[in-house]
Protein backbone atom coordinates (compact mmCIF):
# COMPACT_ATOMS: atom_id res chain seq x y z
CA UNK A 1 89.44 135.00 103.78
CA UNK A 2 89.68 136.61 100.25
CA UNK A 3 92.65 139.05 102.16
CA UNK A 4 94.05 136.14 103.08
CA UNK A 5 94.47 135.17 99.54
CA UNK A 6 95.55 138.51 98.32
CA UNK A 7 98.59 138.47 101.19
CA UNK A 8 99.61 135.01 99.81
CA UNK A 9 99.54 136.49 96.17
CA UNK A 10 101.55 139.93 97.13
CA UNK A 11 103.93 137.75 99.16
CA UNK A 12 104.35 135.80 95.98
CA UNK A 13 105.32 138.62 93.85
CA UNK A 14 107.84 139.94 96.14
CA UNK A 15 109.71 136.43 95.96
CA UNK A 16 109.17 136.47 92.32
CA UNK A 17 110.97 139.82 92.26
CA UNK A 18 113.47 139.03 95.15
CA UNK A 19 114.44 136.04 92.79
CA UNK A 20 115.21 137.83 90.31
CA UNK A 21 117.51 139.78 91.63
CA UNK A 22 119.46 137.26 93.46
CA UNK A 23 119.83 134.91 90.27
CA UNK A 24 121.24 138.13 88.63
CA UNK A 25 123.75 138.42 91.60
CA UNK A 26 124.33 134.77 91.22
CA UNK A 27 122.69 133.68 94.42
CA UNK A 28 121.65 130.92 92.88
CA UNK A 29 120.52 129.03 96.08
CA UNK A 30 118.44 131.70 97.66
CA UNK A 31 117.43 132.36 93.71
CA UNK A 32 115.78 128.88 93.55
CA UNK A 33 114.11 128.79 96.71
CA UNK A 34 112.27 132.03 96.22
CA UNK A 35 110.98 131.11 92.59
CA UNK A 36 109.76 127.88 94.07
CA UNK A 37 107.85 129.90 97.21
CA UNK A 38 106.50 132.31 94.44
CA UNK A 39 104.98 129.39 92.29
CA UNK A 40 103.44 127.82 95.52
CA UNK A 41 102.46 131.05 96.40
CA UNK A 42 100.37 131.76 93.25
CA UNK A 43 98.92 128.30 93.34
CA UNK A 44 97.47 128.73 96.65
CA UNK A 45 96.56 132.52 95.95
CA UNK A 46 94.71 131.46 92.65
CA UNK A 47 92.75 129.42 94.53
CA UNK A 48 89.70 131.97 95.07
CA UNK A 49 89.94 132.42 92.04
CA UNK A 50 87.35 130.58 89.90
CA UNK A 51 88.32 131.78 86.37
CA UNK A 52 92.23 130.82 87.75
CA UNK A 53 92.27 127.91 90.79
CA UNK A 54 92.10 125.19 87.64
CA UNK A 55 95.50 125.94 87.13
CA UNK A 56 96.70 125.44 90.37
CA UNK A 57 97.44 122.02 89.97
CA UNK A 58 99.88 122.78 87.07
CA UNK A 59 101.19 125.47 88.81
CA UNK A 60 102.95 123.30 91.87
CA UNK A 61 104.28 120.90 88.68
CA UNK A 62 106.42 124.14 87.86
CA UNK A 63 107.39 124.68 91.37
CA UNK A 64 108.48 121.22 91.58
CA UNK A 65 109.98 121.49 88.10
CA UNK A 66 112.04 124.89 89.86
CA UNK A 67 113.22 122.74 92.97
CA UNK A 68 114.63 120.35 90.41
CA UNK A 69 116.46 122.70 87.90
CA UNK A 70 118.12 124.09 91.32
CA UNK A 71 118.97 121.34 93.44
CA UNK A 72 118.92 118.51 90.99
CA UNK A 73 121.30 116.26 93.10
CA UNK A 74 118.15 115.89 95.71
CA UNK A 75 116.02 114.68 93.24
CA UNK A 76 118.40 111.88 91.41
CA UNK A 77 119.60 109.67 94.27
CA UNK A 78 118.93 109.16 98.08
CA UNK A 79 121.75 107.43 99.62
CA UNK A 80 122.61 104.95 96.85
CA UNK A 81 118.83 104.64 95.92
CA UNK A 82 118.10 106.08 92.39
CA UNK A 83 114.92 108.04 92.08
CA UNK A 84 114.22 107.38 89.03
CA UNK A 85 113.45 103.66 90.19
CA UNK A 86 110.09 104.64 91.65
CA UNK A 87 108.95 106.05 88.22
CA UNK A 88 107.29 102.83 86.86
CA UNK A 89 105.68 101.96 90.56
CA UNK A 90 104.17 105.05 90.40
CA UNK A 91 102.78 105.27 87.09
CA UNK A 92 101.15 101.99 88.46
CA UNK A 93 99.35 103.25 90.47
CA UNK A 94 98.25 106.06 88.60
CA UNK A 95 97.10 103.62 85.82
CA UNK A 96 95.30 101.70 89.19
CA UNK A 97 93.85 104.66 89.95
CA UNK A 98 92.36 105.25 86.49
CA UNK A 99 91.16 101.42 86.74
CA UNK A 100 89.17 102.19 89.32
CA UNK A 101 87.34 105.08 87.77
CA UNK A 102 86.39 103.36 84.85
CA UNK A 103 84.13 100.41 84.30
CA UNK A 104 82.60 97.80 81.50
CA UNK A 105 80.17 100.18 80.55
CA UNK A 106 83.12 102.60 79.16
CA UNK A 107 83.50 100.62 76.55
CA UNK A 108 80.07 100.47 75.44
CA UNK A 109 80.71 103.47 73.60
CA UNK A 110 82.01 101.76 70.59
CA UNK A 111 78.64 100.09 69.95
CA UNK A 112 77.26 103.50 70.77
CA UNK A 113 78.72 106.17 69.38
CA UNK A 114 81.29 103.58 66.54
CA UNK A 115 81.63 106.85 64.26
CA UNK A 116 83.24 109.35 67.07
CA UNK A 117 85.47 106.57 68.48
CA UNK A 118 86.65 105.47 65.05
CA UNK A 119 87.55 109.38 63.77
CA UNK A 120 89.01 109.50 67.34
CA UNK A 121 91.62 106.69 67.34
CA UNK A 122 92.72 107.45 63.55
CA UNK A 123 93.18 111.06 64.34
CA UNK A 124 95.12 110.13 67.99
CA UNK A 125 97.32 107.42 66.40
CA UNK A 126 97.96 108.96 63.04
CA UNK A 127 97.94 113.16 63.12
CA UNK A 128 100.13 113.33 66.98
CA UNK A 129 103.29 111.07 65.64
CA UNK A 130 103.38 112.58 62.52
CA UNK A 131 103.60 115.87 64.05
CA UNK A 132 105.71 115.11 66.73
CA UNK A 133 108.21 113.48 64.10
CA UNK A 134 107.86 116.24 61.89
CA UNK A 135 108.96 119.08 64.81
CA UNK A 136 111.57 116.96 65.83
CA UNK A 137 112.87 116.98 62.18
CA UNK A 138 112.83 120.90 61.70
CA UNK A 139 114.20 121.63 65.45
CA UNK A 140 116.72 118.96 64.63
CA UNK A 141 116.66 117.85 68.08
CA UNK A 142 119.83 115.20 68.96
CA UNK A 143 118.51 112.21 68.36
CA UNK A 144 117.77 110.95 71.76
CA UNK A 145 115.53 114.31 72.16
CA UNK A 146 113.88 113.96 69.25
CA UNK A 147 112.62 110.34 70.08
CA UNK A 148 110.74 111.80 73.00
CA UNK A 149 109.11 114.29 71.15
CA UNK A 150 107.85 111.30 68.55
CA UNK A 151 107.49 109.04 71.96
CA UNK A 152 104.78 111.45 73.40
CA UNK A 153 103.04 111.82 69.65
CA UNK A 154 102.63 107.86 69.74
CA UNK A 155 101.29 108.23 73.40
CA UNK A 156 97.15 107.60 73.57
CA UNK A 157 95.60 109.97 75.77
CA UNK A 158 95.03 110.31 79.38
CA UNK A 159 92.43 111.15 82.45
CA UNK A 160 93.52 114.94 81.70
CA UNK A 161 91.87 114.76 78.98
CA UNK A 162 88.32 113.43 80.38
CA UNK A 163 88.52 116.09 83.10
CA UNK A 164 89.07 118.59 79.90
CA UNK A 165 86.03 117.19 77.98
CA UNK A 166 84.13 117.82 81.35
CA UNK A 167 85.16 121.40 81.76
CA UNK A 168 84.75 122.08 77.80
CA UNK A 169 80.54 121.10 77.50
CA UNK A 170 82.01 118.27 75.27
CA UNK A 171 80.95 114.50 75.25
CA UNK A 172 82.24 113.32 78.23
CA UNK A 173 80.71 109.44 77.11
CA UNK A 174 82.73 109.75 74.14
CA UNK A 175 85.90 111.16 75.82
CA UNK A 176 86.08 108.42 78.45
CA UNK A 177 85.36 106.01 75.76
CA UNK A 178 88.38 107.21 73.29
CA UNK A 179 90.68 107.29 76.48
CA UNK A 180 89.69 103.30 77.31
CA UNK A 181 90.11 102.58 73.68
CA UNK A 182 93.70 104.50 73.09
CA UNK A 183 94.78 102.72 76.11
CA UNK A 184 93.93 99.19 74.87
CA UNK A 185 95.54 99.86 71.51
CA UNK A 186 98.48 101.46 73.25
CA UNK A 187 100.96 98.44 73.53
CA UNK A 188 100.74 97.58 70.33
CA UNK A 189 100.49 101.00 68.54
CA UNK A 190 102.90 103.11 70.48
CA UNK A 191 105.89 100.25 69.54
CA UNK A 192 104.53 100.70 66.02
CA UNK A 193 104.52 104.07 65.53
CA UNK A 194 107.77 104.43 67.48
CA UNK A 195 109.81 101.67 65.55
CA UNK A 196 108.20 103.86 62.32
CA UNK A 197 109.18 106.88 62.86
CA UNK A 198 111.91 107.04 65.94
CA UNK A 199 113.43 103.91 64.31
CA UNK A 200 115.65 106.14 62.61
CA UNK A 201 116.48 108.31 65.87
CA UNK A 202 117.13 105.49 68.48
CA UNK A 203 116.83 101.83 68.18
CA UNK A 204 113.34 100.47 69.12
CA UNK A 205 113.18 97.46 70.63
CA UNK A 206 109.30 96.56 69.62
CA UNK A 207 108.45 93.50 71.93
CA UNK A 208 110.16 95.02 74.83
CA UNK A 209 108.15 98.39 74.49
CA UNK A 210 105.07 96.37 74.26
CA UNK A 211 105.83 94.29 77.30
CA UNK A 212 106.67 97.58 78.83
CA UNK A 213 103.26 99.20 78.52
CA UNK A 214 101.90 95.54 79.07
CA UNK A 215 103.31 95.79 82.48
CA UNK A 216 102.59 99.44 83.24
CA UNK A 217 99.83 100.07 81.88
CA UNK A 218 97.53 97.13 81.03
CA UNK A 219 97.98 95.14 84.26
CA UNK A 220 97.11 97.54 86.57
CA UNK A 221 94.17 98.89 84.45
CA UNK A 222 92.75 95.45 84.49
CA UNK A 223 93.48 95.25 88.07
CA UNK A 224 91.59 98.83 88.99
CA UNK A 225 88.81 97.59 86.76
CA UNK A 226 88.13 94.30 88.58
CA UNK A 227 88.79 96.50 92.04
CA UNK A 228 85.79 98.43 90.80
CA UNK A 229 83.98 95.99 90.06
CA UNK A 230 84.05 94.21 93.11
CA UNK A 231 84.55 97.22 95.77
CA UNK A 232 82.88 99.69 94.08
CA UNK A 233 81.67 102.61 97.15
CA UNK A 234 82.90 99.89 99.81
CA UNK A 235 85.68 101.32 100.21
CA UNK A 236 84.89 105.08 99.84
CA UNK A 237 88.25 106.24 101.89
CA UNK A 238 90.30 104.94 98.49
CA UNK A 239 88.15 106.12 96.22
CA UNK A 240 88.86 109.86 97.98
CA UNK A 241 92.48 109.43 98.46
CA UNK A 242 93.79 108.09 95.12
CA UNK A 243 93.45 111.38 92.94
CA UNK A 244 95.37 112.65 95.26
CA UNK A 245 97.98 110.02 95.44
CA UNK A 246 97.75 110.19 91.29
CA UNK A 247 98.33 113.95 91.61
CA UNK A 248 101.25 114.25 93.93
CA UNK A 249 102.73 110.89 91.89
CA UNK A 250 102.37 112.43 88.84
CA UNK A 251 104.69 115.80 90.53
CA UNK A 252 107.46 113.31 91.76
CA UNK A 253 107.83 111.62 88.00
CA UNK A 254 108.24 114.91 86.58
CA UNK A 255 110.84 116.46 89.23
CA UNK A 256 113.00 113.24 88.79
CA UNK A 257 112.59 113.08 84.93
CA UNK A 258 113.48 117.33 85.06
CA UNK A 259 116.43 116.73 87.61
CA UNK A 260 117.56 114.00 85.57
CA UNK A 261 117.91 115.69 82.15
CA UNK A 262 118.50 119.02 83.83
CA UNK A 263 121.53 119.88 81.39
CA UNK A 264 120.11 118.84 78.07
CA UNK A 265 116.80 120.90 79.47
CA UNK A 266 119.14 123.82 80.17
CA UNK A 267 120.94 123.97 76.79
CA UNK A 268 117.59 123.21 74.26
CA UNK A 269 114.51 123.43 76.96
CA UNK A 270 113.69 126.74 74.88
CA UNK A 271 112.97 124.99 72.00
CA UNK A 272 111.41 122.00 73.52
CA UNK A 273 108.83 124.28 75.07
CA UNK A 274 107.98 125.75 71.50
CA UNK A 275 107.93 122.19 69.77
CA UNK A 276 105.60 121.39 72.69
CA UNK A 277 103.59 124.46 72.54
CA UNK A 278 103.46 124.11 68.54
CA UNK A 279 102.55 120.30 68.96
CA UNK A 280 99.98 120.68 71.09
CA UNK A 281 98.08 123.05 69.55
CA UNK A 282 98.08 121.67 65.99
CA UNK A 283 96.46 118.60 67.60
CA UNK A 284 93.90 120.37 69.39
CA UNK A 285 93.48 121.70 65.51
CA UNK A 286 93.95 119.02 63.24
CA UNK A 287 91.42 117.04 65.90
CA UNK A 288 89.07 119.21 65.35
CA UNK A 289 88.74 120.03 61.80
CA UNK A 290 89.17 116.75 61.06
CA UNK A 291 85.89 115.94 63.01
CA UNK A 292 84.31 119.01 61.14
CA UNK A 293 85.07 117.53 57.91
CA UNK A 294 83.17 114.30 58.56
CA UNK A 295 80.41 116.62 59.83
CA UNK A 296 79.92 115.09 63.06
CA UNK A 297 78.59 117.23 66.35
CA UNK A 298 80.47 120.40 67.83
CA UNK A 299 80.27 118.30 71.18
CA UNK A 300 81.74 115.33 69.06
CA UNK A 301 84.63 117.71 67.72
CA UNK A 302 85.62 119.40 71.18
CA UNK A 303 86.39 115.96 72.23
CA UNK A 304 88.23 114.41 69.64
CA UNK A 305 90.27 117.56 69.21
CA UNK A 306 91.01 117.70 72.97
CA UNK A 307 91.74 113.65 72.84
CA UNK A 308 93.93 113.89 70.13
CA UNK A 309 95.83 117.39 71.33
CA UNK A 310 96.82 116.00 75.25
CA UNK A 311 98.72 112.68 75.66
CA UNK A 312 99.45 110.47 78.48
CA UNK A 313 103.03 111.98 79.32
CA UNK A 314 103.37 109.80 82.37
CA UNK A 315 102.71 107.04 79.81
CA UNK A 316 105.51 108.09 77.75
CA UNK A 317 107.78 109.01 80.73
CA UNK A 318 107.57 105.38 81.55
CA UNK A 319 108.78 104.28 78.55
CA UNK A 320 111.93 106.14 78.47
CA UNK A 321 112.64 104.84 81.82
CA UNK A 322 112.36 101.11 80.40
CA UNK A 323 114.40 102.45 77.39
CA UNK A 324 116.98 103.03 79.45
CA UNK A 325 117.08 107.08 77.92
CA UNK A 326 115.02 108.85 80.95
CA UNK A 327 117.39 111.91 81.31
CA UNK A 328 117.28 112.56 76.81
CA UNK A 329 113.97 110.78 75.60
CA UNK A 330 112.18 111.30 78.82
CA UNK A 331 112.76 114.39 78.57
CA UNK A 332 110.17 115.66 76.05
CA UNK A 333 107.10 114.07 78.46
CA UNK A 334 108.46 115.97 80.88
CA UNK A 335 107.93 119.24 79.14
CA UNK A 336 104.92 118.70 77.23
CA UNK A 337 103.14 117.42 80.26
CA UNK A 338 102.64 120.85 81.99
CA UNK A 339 101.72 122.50 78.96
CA UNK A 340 98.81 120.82 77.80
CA UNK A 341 97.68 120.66 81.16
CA UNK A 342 97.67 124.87 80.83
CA UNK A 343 96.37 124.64 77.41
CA UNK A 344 93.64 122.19 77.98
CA UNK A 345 92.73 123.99 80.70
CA UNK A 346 92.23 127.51 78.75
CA UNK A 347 90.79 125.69 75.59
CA UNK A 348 87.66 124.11 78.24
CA UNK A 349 87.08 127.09 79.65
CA UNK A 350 87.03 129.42 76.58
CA UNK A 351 84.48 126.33 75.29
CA UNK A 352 82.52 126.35 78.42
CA UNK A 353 81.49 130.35 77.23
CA UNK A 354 80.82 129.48 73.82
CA UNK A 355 77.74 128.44 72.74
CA UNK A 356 76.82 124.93 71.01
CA UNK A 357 75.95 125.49 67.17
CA UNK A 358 75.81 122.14 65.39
C-alpha cells in the first residue's frame, strides 16, 4: 500500500514538472490540467503520511483554486445559471452543519470559564479588523480589495478553528465556546466594524449586512441546534455525511469566488497572499500575547491566539455575495481561507510537540 502512495506522489511530480514546461510553451490548457492532477496527486499521496495527510484537505482547495484560474468560464455560469447563486445555499448548510455539532451546553462556557471568553471576543473583534484595515492601507489595495481584507478581519471565527484547538493540546471547551459566542455577536459586530473601518473603502449598508448574516448564519445555526436537540444519534447517516457535504461545499464557494475575480487575483493575488500570510500570523501573535499578558493558562493562550488568527472566510465570502462585490471584496476570503487552514494546521502540530508550562 505505502508503494502505492509513493507511485501517486512520483506521478505527481512529473505533472508538476510536465506543467511547467507546457505553461512556458504557452500550452496553457494542458498547463492547467497537469497542475491540477499534481495537487490531487499530492493530496492523495500525503495521505500515509501522518506528519502531512492534515493538509490534504487544503491541498484539493488549491487544485480547485488551479481548475478555476484556468478554465474560469466553467466555474461562473452553467447555461444561463450563475454559480455564484449557490454561494449563500451553501454556506447554509455549512452553518446547519455546524448547528448540529454544537449544543446548549456550548455556551455554558461563559459561566465557566467568563475570563477566557471575554479576552477572546475583545481580542477577535478588536486586534483582526484593525489589522486587516491597517494591511489594506499600506498595500493600498483598490478599494473594493481592500474591503475584503477588512471584511475577513471583522469575520468571528469558524469550526477550523475548533478542529485546530483539538490538534494544538489547547482548550477545546473554551475554543468551541469563543466560536458559539463570535457567531452570536457576528451580525451585529461584523456591520460595525465594517461600516468603521471599510466605510471609507465601499459603502456599508449596516442593516442589510446584519440581515445578511441574520439569514446565513443565525437561522440555520438555530435550526442545526434544535436538529440536535431533537435527533441527536437518530439519525447517525447525517451526522456522517455532513462534514463531508461542509467540506466539498466549502471547495465549490472558493472555485466560484477564484473564477469570479480571476483577473483582479491575477494582477495583485501576490500581494493578497502576503497581506494574508502577514494577517494571519500577527493574529495568531497578538492572540496570544495578549492572553500572556493577563496571565491566563498556556492552554487558555493557544486557543485564543488560534481563535483570533483564523476567521470564518465562508462567512465573509457570503457577505460579498450579498454586497453585490463577490469577484473584488470576495476576493480576499477567498485567499485567506486556504492559508490559515495551512497555518493552523502547522501551528497545532508544532503545539502538539511542545510541552505545557503554565
Amino acid at each position: 500500500m505505502k508503494n502505492a502512495y509513493r507511485i501517486i506522489l512520483l506521478l505527481a511530480l512529473l505533472c508538476l514538472g510536465a506543467s511547467i514546461l507546457l505553461f512556458n510553451q504557452a500550452h496553457y490548457t494542458a498547463a492547467g490540467l497537469l497542475a491540477t492532477a499534481f495537487f490531487i496527486g499530492l493530496a492523495l499521496g500525503i495521505r500515509k503520511l501522518d506528519i502531512l495527510k492534515g493538509f490534504s484537505f487544503t491541498i484539493l482547495i488549491f487544485a480547485a483554486v488551479c481548475l478555476s484560474l484556468f478554465f474560469p468560464s466553467y466555474f461562473i455560469s452553467l447555461g444561463n445559471f450563475q454559480l455564484k447563486l449557490l454561494i449563500v445555499p451553501l454556506l447554509q448548510i455549512i452553518m446547519f452543519g455546524m448547528g448540529t455539532s454544537m449544543s446548549v451546553k456550548d455556551f455554558y462556557g461563559v459561566i465557566k470559564m467568563p475570563k477566557g471568553v471575554f479576552v477572546g471576543v475583545v481580542c477577535q473583534f478588536s486586534i483582526m479588523p484593525l489589522v486587516g484595515f491597517s494591511l489594506a492601507t499600506l498595500f493600498r489595495f483598490p478599494p473594493e480589495i481592500a474591503a475584503g481584507v477588512v471584511l475577513i478581519g471583522a469575520s468571528p471565527s469558524g469550526l477550523a478553528s475548533n478542529v485546530m484547538a483539538y490538534l494544538a493540546n489547547a482548550n477545546l471547551a473554551l475554543s468551541v465556546t469563543l466560536t458559539a459566542v463570535a457567531t452570536l455577536l457576528a451580525p451585529l459586530m461584523t456591520p460595525l466594524l465594517m461600516e468603521f473601518y471599510a466605510g471609507e473603502f465601499v459603502p456599508i449598508d449596516f442593516w442589510a449586512m446584519l440581515f445578511s448574516i441574520v439569514k446565513i448564519v443565525i437561522v440555520p445555526i438555530v435550526l442545526g441546534l434544535l436538529f440536535n436537540y431533537f435527533f441527536h444519534g437518530k439519525v447517525k447517516w447525517l451526522d456522517l455525511i455532513l462534514p463531508k457535504i461542509s467540506m466539498a461545499a466549502i471547495v465549490l464557494i472558493i472555485t466560484i469566488i477564484t473564477a469570479a475575480g480571476r483577473d483582479n487575483l491575477l494582477s495583485i493575488g501576490l500581494f493578497l497572499i502576503l497581506a494574508a500570510i502577514i494577517h494571519n500570523l500577527l493574529g495568531y501573535f497578538l492572540g496570544y500575547w495578549s492572553c500572556r499578558l493577563f496571565k491566563m493558562k498556556e492552554q487558555d493562550c493557544r486557543t485564543i491566539a488560534l481563535e483570533v488568527g483564523m476567521q470564518n472566510g465562508g462567512l465573509a465570502s457570503g457577505i460579498a455575495l450579498e454586497m453585490g462585490k463577490v469577484a473584488t471584496v470576495g476576493l480576499a476570503p477567498a485567499v485567506f481561507g486556504p492559508w490559515m487552514n495551512i497555518s493552523g494546521s502547522s501551528l497545532a502540530i508544532w503545539w502538539r510537540n511542545k510541552k505545557i508550562k503554565n
